[in-house]
PDB file of N, CA and C in Angstrom:
ATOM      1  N   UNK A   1      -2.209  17.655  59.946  1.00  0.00           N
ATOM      2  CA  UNK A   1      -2.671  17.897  58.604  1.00  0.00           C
ATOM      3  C   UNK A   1      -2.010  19.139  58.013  1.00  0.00           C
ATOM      4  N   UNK A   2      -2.067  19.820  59.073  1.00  0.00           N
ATOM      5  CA  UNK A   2      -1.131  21.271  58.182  1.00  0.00           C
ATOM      6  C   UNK A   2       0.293  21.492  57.875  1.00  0.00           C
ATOM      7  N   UNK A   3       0.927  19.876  58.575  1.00  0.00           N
ATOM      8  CA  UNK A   3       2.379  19.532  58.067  1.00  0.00           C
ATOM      9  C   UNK A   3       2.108  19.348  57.003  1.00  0.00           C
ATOM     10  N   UNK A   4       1.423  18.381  56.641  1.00  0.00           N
ATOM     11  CA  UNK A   4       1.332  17.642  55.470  1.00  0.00           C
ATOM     12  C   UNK A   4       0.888  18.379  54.118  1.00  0.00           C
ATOM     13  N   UNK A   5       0.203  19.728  54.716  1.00  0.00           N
ATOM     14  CA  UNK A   5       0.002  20.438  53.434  1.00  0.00           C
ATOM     15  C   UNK A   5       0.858  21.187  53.189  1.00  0.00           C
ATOM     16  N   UNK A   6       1.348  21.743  54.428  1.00  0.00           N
ATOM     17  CA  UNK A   6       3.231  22.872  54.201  1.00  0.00           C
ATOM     18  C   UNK A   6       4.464  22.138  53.369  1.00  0.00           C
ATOM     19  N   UNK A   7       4.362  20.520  53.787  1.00  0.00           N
ATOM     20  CA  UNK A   7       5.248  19.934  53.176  1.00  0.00           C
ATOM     21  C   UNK A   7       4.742  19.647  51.929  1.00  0.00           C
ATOM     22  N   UNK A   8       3.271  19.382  51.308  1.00  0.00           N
ATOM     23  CA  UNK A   8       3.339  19.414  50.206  1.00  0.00           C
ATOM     24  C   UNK A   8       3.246  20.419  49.154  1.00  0.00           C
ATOM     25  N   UNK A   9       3.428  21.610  49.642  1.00  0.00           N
ATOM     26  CA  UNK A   9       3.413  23.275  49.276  1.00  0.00           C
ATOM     27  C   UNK A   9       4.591  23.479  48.809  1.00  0.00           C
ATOM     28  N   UNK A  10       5.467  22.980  49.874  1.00  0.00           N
ATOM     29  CA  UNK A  10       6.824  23.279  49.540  1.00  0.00           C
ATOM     30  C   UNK A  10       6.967  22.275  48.370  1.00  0.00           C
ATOM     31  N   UNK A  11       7.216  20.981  48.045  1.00  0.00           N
ATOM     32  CA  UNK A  11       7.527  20.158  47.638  1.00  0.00           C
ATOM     33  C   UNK A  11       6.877  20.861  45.875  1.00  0.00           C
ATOM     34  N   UNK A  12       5.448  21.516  45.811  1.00  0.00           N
ATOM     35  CA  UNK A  12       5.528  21.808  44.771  1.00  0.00           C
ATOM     36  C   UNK A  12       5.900  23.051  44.141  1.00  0.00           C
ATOM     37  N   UNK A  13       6.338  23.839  45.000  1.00  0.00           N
ATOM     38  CA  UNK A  13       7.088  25.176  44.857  1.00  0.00           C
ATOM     39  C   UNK A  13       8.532  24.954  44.383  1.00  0.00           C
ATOM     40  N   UNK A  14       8.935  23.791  44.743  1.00  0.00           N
ATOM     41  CA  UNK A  14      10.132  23.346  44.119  1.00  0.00           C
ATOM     42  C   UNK A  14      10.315  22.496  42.918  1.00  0.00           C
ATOM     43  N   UNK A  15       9.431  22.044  42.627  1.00  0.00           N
ATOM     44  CA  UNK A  15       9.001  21.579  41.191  1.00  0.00           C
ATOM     45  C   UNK A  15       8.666  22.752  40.286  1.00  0.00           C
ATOM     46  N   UNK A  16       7.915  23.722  40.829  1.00  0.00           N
ATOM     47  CA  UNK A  16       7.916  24.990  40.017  1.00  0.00           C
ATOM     48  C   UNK A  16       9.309  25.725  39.346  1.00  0.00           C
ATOM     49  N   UNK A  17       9.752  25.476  40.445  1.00  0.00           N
ATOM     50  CA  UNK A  17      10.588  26.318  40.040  1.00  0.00           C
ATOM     51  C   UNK A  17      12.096  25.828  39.465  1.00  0.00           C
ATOM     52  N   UNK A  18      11.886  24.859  38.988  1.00  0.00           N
ATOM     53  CA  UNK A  18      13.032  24.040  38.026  1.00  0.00           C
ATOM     54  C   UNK A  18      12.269  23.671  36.636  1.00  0.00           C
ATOM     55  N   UNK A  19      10.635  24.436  36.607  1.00  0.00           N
ATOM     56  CA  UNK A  19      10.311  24.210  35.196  1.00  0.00           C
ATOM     57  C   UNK A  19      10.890  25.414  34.289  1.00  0.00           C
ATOM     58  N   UNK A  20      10.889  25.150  33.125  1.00  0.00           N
ATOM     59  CA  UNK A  20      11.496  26.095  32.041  1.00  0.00           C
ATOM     60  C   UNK A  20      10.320  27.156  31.669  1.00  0.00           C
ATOM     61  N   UNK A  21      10.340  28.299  32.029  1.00  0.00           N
ATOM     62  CA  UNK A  21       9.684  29.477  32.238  1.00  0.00           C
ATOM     63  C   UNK A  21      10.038  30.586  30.399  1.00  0.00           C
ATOM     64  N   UNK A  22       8.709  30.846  30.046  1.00  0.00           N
ATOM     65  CA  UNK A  22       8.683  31.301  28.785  1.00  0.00           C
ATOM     66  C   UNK A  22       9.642  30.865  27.602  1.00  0.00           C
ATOM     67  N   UNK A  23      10.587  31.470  27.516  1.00  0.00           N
ATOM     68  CA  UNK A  23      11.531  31.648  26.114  1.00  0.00           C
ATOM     69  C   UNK A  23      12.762  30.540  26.641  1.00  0.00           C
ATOM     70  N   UNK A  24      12.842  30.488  27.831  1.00  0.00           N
ATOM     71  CA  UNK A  24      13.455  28.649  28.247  1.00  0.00           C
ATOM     72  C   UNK A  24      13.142  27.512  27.574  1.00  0.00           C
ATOM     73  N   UNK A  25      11.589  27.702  27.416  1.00  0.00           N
ATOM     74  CA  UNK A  25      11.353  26.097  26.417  1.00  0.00           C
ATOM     75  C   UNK A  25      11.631  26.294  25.146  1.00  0.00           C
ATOM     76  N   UNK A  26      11.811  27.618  24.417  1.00  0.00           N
ATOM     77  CA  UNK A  26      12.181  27.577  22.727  1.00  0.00           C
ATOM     78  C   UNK A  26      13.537  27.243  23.153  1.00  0.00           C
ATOM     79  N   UNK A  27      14.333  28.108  24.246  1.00  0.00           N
ATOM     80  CA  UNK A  27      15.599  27.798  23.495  1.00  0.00           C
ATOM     81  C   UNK A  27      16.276  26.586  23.807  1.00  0.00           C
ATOM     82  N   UNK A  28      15.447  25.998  24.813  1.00  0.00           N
ATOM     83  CA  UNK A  28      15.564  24.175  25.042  1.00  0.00           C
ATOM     84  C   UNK A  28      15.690  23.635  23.532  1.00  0.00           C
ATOM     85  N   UNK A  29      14.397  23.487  22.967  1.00  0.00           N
ATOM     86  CA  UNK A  29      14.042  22.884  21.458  1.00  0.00           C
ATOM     87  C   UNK A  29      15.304  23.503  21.009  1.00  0.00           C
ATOM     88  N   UNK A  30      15.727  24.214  20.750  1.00  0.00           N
ATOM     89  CA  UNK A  30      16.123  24.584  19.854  1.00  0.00           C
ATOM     90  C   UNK A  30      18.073  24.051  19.455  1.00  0.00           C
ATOM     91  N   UNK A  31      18.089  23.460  20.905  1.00  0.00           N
ATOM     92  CA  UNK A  31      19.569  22.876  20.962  1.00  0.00           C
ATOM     93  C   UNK A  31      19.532  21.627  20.184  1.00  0.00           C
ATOM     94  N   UNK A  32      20.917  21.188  20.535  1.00  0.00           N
ATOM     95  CA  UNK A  32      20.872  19.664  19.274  1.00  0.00           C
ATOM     96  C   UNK A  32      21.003  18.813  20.371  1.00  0.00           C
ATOM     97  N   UNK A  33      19.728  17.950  20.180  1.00  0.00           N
ATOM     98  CA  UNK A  33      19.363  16.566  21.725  1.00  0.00           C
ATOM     99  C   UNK A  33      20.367  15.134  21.111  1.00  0.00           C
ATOM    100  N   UNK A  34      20.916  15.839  20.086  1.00  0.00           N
ATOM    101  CA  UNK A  34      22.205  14.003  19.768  1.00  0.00           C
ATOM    102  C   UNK A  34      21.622  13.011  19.382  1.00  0.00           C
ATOM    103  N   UNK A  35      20.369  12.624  18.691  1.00  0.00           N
ATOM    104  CA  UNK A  35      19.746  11.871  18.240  1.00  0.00           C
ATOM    105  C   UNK A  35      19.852  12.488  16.659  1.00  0.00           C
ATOM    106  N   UNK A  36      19.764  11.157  15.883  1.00  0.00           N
ATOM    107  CA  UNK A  36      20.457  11.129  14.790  1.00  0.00           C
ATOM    108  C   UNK A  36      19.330  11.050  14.232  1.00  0.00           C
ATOM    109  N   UNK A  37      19.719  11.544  12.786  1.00  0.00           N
ATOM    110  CA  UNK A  37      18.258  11.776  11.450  1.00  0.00           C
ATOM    111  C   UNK A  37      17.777  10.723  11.357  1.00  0.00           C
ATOM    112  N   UNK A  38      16.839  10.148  11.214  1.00  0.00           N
ATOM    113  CA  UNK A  38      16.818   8.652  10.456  1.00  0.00           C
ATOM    114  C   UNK A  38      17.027   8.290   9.168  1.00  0.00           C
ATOM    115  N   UNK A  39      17.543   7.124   9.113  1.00  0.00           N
ATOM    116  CA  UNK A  39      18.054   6.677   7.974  1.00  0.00           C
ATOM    117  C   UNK A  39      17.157   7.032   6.575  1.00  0.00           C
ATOM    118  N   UNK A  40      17.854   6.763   5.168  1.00  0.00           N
ATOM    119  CA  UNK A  40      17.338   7.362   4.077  1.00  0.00           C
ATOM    120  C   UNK A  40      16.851   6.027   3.552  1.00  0.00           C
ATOM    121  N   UNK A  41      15.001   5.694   3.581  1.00  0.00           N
ATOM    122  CA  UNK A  41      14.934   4.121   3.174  1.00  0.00           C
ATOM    123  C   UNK A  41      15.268   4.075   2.127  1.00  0.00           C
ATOM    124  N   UNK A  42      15.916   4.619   1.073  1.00  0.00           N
ATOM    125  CA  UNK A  42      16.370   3.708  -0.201  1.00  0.00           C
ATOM    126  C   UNK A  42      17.938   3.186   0.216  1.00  0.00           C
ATOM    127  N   UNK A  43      18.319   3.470   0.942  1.00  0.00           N
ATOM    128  CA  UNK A  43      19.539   2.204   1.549  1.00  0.00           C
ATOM    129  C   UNK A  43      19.102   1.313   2.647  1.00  0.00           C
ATOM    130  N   UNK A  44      17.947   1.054   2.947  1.00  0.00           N
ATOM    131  CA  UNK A  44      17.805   0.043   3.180  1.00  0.00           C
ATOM    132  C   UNK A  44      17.448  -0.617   2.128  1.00  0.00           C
ATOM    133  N   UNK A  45      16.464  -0.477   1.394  1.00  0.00           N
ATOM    134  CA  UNK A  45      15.732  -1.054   0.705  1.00  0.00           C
ATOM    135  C   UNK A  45      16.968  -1.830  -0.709  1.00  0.00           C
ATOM    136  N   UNK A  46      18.298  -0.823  -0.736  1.00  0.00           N
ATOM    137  CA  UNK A  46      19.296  -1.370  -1.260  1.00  0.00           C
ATOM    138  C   UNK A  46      19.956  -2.482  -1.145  1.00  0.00           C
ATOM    139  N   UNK A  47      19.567  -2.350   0.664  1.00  0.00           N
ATOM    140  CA  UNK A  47      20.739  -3.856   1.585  1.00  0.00           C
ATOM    141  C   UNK A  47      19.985  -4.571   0.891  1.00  0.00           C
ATOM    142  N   UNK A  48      18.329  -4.768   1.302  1.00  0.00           N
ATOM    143  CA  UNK A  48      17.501  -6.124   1.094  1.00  0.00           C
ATOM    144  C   UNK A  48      17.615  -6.361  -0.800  1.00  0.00           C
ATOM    145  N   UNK A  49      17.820  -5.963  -1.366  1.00  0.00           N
ATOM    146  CA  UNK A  49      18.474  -6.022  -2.896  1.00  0.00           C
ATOM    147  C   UNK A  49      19.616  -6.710  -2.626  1.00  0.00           C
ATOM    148  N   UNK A  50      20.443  -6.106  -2.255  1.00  0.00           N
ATOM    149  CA  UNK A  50      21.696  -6.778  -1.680  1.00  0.00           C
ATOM    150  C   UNK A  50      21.679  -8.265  -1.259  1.00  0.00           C
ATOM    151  N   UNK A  51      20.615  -8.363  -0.135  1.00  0.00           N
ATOM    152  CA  UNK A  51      20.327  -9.567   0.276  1.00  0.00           C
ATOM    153  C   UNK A  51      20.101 -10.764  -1.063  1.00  0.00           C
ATOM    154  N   UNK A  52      19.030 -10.439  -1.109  1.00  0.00           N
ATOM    155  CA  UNK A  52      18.738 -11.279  -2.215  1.00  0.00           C
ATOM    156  C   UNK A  52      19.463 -11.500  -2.924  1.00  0.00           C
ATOM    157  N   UNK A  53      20.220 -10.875  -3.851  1.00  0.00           N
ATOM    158  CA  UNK A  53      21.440 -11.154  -4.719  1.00  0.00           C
ATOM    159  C   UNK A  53      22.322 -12.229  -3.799  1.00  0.00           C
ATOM    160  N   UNK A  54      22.927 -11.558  -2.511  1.00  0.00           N
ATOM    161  CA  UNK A  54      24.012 -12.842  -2.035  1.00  0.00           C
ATOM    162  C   UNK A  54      23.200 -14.245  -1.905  1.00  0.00           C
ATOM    163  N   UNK A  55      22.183 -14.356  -1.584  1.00  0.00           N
ATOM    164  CA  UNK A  55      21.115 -15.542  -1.480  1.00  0.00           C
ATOM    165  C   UNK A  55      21.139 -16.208  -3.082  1.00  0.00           C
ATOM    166  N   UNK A  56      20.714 -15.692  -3.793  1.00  0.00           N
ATOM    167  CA  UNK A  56      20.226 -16.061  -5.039  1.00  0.00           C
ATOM    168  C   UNK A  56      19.457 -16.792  -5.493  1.00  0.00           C
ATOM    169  N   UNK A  57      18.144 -16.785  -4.675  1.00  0.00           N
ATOM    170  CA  UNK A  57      17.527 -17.769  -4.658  1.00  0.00           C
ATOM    171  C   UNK A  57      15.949 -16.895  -5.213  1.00  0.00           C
ATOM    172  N   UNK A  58      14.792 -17.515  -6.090  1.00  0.00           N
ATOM    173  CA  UNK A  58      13.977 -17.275  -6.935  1.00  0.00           C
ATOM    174  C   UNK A  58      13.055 -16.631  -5.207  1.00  0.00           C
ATOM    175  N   UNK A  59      12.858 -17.326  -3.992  1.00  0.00           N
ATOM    176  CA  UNK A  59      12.413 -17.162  -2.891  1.00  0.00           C
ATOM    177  C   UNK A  59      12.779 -15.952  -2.218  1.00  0.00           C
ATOM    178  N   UNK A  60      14.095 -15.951  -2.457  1.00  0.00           N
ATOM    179  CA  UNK A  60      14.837 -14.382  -1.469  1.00  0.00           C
ATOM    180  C   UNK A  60      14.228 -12.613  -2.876  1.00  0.00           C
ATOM    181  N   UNK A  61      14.130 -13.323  -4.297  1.00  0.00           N
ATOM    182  CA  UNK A  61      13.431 -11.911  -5.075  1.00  0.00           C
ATOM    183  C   UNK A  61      12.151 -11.747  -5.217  1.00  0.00           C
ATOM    184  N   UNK A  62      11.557 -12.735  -4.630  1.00  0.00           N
ATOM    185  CA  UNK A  62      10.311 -12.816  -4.595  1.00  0.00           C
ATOM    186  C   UNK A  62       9.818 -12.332  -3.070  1.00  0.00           C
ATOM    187  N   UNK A  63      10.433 -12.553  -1.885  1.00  0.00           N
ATOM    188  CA  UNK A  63      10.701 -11.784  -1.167  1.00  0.00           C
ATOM    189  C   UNK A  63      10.799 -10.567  -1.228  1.00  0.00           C
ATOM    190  N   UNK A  64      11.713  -9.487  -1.772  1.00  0.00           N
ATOM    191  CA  UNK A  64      11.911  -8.994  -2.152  1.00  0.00           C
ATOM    192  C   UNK A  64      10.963  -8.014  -2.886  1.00  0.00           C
ATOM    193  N   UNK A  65      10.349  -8.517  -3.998  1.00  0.00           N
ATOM    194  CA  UNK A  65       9.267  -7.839  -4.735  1.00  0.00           C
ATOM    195  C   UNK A  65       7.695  -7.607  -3.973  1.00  0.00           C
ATOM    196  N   UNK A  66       7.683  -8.667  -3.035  1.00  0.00           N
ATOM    197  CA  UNK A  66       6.473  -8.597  -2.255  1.00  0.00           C
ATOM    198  C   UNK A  66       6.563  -7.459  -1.077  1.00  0.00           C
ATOM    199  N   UNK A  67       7.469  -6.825  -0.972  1.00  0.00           N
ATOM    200  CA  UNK A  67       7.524  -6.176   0.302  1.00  0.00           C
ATOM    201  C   UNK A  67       8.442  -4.746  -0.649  1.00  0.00           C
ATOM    202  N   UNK A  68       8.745  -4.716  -1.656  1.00  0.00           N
ATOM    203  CA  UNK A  68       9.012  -3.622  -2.423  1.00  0.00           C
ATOM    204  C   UNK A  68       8.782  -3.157  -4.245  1.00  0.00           C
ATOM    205  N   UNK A  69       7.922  -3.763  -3.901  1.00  0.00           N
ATOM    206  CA  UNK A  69       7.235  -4.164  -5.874  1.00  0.00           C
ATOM    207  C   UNK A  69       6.973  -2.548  -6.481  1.00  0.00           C
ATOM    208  N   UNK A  70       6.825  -1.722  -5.336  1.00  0.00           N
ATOM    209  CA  UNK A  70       6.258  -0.821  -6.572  1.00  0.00           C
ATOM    210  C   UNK A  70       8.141   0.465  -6.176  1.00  0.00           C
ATOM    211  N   UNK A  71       9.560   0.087  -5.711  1.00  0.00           N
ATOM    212  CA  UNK A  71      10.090   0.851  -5.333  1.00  0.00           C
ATOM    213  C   UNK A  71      10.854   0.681  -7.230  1.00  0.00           C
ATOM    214  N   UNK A  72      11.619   1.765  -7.147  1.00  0.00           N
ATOM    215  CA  UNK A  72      12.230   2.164  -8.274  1.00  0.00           C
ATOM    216  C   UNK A  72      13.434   0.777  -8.572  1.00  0.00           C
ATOM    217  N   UNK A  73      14.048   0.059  -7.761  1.00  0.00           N
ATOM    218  CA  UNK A  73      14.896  -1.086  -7.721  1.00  0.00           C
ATOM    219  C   UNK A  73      14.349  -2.832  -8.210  1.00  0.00           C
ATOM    220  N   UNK A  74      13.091  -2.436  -7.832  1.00  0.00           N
ATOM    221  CA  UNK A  74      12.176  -3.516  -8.484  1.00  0.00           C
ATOM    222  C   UNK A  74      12.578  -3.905  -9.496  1.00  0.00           C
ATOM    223  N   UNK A  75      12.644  -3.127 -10.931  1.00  0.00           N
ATOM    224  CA  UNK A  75      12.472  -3.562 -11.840  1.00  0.00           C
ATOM    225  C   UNK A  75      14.154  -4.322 -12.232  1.00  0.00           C
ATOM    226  N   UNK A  76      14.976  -3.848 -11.308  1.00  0.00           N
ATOM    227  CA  UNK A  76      16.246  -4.245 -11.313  1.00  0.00           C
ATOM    228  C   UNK A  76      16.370  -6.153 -11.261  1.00  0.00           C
ATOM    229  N   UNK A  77      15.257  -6.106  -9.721  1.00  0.00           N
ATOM    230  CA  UNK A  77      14.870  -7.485  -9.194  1.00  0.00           C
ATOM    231  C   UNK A  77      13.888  -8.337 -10.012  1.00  0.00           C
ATOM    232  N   UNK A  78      13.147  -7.834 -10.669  1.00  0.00           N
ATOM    233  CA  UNK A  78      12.833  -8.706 -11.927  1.00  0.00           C
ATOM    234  C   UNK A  78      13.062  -9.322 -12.874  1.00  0.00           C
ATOM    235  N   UNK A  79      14.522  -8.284 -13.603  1.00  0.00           N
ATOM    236  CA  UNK A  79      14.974  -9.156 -14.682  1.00  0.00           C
ATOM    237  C   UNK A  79      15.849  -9.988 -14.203  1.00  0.00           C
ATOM    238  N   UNK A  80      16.816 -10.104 -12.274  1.00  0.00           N
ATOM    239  CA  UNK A  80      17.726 -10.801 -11.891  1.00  0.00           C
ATOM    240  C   UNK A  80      16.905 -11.933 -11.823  1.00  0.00           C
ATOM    241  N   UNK A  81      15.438 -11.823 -11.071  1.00  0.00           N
ATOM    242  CA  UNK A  81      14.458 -13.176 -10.935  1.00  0.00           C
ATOM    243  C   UNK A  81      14.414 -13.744 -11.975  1.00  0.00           C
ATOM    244  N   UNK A  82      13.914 -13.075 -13.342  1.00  0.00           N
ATOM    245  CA  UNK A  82      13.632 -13.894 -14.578  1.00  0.00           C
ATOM    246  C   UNK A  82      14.883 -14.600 -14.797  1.00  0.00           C
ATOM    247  N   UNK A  83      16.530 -14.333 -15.084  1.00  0.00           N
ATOM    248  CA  UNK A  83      17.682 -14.627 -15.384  1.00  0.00           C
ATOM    249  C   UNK A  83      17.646 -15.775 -14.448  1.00  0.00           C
ATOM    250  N   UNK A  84      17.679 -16.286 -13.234  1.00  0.00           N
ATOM    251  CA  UNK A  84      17.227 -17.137 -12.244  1.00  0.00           C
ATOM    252  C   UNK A  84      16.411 -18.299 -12.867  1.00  0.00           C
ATOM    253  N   UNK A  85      15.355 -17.850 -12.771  1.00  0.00           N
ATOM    254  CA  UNK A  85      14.048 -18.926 -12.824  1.00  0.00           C
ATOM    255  C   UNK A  85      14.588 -19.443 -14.678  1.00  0.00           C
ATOM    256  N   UNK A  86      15.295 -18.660 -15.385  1.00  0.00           N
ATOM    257  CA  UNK A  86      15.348 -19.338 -16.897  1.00  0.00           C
ATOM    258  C   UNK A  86      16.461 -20.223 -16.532  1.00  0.00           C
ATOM    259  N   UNK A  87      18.043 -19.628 -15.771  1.00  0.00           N
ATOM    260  CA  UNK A  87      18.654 -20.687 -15.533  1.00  0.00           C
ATOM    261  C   UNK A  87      18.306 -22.023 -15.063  1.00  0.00           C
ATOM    262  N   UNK A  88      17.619 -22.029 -13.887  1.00  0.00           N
ATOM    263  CA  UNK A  88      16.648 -23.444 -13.530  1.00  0.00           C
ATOM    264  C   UNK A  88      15.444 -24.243 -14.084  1.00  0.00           C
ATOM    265  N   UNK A  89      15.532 -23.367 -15.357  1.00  0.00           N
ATOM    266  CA  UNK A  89      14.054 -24.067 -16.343  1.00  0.00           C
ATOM    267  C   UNK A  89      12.511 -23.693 -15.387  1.00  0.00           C
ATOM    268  N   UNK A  90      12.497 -22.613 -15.077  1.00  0.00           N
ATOM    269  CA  UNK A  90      11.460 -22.343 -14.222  1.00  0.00           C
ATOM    270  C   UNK A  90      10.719 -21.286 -14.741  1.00  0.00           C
TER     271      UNK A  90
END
């Protein structure tokens, strides 16, 4: 039994001592970990505009408006829908 506690003494004395001790963990944070900003959603929200337009279909802006109705591009996708639905008598 008193192996087993020497060996697990040691075992955590060595975990101790590879942790980052005071002003180690700021200046950890403080490096650049290479993970990238995340994206700016008004280019996504541009592609799916995008989308819809190559589609052209009354389904792909209606799409579209249901999942971005109140964004500033909306109103872009409304008058393309209306221009749509008048071409097809709709």
């Amino acid at each position: 039994m008193r192996r087993l506690t020497a060996l697990f003494l040691i075992l955590l004395a060595s975990a101790a001592a590879s942790c980052p001790k005071g002003n180690d963990m700021e200046s950890r944070d403080s490096k650049p970990s290479g993970l990238r900003l995340p994206r700016d959603p008004d280019i996504a929200v541009q592609e799916e505009l995008d989308a819809a337009r190559r589609a052209g279909t009354l389904a792909a802006y209606d799409l579209f408006l249901a999942r971005h109705g109140d964004h500033r591009l909306a109103e872009a996708a409304r008058r393309e829908r209306a221009r749509i639905a008048a071409a097809i008598g709709q």
